[in-house]
Protein backbone atom coordinates (compact mmCIF):
# COMPACT_ATOMS: atom_id res chain seq x y z
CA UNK A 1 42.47 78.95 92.49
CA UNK A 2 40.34 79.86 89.09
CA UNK A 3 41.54 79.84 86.21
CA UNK A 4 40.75 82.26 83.31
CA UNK A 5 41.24 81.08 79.33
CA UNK A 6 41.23 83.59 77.02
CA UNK A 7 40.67 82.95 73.48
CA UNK A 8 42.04 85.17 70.96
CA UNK A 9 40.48 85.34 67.55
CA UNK A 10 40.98 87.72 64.76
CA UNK A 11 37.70 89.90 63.35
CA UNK A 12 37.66 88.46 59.52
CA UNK A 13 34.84 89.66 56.97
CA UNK A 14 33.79 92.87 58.73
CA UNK A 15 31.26 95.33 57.02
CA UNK A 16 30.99 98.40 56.47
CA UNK A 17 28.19 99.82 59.57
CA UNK A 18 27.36 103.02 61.08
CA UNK A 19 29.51 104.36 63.88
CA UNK A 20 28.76 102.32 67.16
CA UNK A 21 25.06 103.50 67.92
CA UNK A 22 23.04 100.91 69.57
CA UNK A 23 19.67 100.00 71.31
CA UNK A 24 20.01 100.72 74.67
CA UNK A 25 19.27 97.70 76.91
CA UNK A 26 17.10 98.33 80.17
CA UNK A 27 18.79 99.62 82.97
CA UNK A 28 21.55 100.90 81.01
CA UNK A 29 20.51 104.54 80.08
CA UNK A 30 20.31 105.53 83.82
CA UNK A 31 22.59 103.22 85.44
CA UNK A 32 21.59 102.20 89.45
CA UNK A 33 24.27 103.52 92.02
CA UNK A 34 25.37 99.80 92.73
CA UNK A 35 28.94 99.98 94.04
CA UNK A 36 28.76 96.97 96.79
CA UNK A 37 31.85 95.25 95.92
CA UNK A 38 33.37 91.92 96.48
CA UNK A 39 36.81 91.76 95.09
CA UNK A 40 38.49 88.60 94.11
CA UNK A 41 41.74 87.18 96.77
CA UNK A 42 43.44 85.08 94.37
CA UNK A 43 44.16 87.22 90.69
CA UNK A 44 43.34 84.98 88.03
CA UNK A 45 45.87 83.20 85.68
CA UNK A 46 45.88 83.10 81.79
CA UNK A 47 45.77 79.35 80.87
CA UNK A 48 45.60 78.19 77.33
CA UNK A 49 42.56 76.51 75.42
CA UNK A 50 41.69 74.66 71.96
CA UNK A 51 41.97 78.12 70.24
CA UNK A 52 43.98 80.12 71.74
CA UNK A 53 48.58 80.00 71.44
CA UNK A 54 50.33 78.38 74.34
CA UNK A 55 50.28 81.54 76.21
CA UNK A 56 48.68 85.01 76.26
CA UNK A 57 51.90 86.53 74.61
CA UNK A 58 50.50 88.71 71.22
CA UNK A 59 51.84 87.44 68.24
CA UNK A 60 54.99 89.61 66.71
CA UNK A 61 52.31 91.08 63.60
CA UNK A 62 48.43 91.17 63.93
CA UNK A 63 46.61 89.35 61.69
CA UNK A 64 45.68 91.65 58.40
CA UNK A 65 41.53 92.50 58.79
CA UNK A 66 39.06 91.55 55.74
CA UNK A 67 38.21 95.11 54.80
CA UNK A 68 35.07 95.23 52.30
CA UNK A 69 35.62 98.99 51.08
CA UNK A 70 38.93 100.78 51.85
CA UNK A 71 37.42 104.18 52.62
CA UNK A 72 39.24 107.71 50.96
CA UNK A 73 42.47 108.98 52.37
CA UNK A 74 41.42 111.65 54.78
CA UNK A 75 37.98 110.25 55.51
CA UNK A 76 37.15 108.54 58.97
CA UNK A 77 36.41 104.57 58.78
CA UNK A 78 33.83 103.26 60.69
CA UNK A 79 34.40 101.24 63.80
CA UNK A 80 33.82 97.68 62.98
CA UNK A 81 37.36 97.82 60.60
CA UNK A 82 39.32 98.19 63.43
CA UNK A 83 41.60 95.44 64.08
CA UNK A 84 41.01 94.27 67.69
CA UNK A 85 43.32 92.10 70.37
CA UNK A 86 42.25 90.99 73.80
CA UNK A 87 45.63 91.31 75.85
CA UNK A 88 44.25 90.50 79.53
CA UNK A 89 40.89 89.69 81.31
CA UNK A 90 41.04 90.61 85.49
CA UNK A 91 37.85 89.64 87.73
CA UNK A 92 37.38 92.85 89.83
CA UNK A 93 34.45 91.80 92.41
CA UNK A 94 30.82 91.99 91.66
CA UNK A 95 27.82 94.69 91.58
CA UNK A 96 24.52 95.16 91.99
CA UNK A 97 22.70 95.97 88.64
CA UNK A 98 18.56 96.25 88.98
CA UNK A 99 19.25 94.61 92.15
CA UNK A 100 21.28 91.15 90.26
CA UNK A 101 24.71 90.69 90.60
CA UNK A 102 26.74 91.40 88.15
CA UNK A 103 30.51 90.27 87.51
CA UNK A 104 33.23 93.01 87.14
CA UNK A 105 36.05 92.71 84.65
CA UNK A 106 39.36 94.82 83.59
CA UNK A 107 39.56 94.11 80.02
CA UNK A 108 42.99 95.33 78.63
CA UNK A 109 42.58 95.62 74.49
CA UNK A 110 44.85 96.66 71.59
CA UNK A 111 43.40 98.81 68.66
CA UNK A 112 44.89 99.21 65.16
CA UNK A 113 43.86 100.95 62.42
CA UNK A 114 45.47 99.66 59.23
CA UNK A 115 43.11 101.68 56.54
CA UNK A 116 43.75 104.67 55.58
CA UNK A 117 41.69 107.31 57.19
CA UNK A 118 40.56 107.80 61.11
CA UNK A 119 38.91 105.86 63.15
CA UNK A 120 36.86 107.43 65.81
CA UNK A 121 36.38 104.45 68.22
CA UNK A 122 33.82 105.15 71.01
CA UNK A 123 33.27 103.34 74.60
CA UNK A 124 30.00 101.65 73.02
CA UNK A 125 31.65 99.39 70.38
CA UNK A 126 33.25 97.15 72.28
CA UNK A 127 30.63 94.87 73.58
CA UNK A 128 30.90 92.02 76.73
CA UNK A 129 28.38 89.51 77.63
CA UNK A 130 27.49 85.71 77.72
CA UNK A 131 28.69 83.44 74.78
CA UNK A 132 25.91 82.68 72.93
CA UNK A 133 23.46 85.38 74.30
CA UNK A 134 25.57 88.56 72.79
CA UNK A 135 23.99 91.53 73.89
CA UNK A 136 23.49 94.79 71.81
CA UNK A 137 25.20 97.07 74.37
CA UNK A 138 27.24 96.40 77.32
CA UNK A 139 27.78 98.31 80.74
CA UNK A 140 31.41 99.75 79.90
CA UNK A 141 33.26 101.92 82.53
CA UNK A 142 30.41 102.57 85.03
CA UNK A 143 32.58 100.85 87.51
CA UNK A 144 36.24 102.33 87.11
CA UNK A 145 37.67 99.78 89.49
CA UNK A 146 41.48 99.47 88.26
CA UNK A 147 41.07 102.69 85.84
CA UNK A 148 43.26 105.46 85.86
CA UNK A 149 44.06 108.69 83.32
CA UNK A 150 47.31 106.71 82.22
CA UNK A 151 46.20 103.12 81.66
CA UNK A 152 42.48 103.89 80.32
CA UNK A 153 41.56 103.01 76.62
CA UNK A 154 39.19 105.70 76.97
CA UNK A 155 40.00 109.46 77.48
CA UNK A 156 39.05 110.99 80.37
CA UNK A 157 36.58 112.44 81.68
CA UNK A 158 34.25 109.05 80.76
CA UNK A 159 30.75 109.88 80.62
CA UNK A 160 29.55 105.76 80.21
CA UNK A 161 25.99 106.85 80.27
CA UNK A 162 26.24 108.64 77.19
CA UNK A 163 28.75 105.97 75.66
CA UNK A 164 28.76 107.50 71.84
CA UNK A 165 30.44 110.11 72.99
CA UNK A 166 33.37 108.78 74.89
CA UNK A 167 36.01 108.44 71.99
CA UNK A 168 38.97 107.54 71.27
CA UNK A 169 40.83 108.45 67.63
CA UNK A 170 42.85 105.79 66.12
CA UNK A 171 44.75 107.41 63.31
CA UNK A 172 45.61 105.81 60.44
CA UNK A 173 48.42 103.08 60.55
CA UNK A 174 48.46 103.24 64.42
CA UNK A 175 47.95 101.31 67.53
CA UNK A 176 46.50 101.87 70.95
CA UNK A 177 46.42 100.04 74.42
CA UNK A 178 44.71 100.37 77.61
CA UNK A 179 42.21 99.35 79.95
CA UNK A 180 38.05 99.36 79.96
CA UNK A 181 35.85 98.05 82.23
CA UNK A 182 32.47 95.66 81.71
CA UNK A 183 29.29 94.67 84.19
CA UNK A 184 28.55 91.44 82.74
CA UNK A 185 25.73 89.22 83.95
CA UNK A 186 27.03 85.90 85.32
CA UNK A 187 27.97 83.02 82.76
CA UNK A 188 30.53 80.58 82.50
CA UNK A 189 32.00 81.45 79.11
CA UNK A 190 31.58 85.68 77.59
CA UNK A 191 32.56 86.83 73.74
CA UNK A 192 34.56 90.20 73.09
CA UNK A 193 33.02 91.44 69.81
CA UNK A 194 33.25 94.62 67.93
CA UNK A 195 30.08 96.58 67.58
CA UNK A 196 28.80 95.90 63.89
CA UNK A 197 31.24 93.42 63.22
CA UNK A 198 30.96 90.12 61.87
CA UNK A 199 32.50 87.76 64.87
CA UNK A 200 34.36 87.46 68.29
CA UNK A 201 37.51 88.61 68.68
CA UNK A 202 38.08 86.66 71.82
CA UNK A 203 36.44 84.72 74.60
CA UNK A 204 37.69 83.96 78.05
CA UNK A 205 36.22 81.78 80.87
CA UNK A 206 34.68 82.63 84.27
């Protein structure tokens, strides 16, 4: 059986950044039709590491975010001060992507917005890849693989090839849950980060 660690780690010192427009990485923009699947027998199983609690439970109150500029009441708040939590990481087969495989994963996140204005969070700031080789982009819902209308972070319909505009508001002093999807290239160990943001919010093991 494999075993999947998941570390969770709070975004501290974030800055103040545009709103989750990035370089788009080759092969991204016009995405390959690539849906030759291979899904996983045994469902993985949370275990516990040098940085992460005894168990994948969230703690009772997030952690409060580093916020460098509280923007005006009524404004919208970029991105990157969104407070982030990785809930659950599920393997979900593999794909073909430029002709390499790539590793699919159901990500299931938590989004709060403690300033005081909106957040307009969009399908291109959360980013997925290989710790230590953090891409600027990553391949988010092209495969929808354990997606539905009820469960998805993202509204629907999602349009991932034109990722800015996939949204999803965060009003002020709320949360949100649900689930997104990533193509990652293959690596042992991949980083969760925030678009624009200043670190990981959580790393789990392949």
């Amino acid at each position: 059986m494999r075993y999947w660690t998941l570390a969770l780690i709070p975004a501290l010192g974030l800055t103040l950044a545009g709103c989750g427009h990035h370089p788009t990485t080759k092969g991204s923009s016009h995405h390959p039709h690539h849906h030759h699947q291979a899904h996983s027998s045994t469902p993985p199983s949370i275990s516990p590491s040098s940085n992460s609690p005894a168990s994948n439970e969230s703690p009772s109150s997030p952690p409060s975010p580093v916020l460098t500029t509280a923007p005006p009441a009524g404004g919208v708040a970029t991105a990157n001060q969104i407070q982030a939590m990785v809930n659950s990481v599920a393997p979900k087969g593999t794909v073909q992507v430029n002709g390499q495989p790539y590793n699919v994963f159901l990500i299931n996140v938590s989004l709060r917005n403690p300033t005081p204005a909106m957040i307009l969070f969009s399908l291109n700031d959360l980013i997925v890849g290989p710790k230590g080789n953090m891409p600027q982009s990553s391949l988010n819902d092209y495969d929808l693989t354990g997606i539905t209308p009820k469960n998805s972070l993202f509204p629907y319909p999602i349009v991932p090839a034109h990722s800015g505009a996939v949204v999803v508001r965060v009003a002020s002093g709320t949360s949100v849950s649900g689930n997104f999807t990533v193509e990652a290239p293959p690596a042992s160990v991949y980083s969760v980060s925030i678009a624009n943001g200043t670190g990981t919010i959580a790393t789990f093991s392949n």
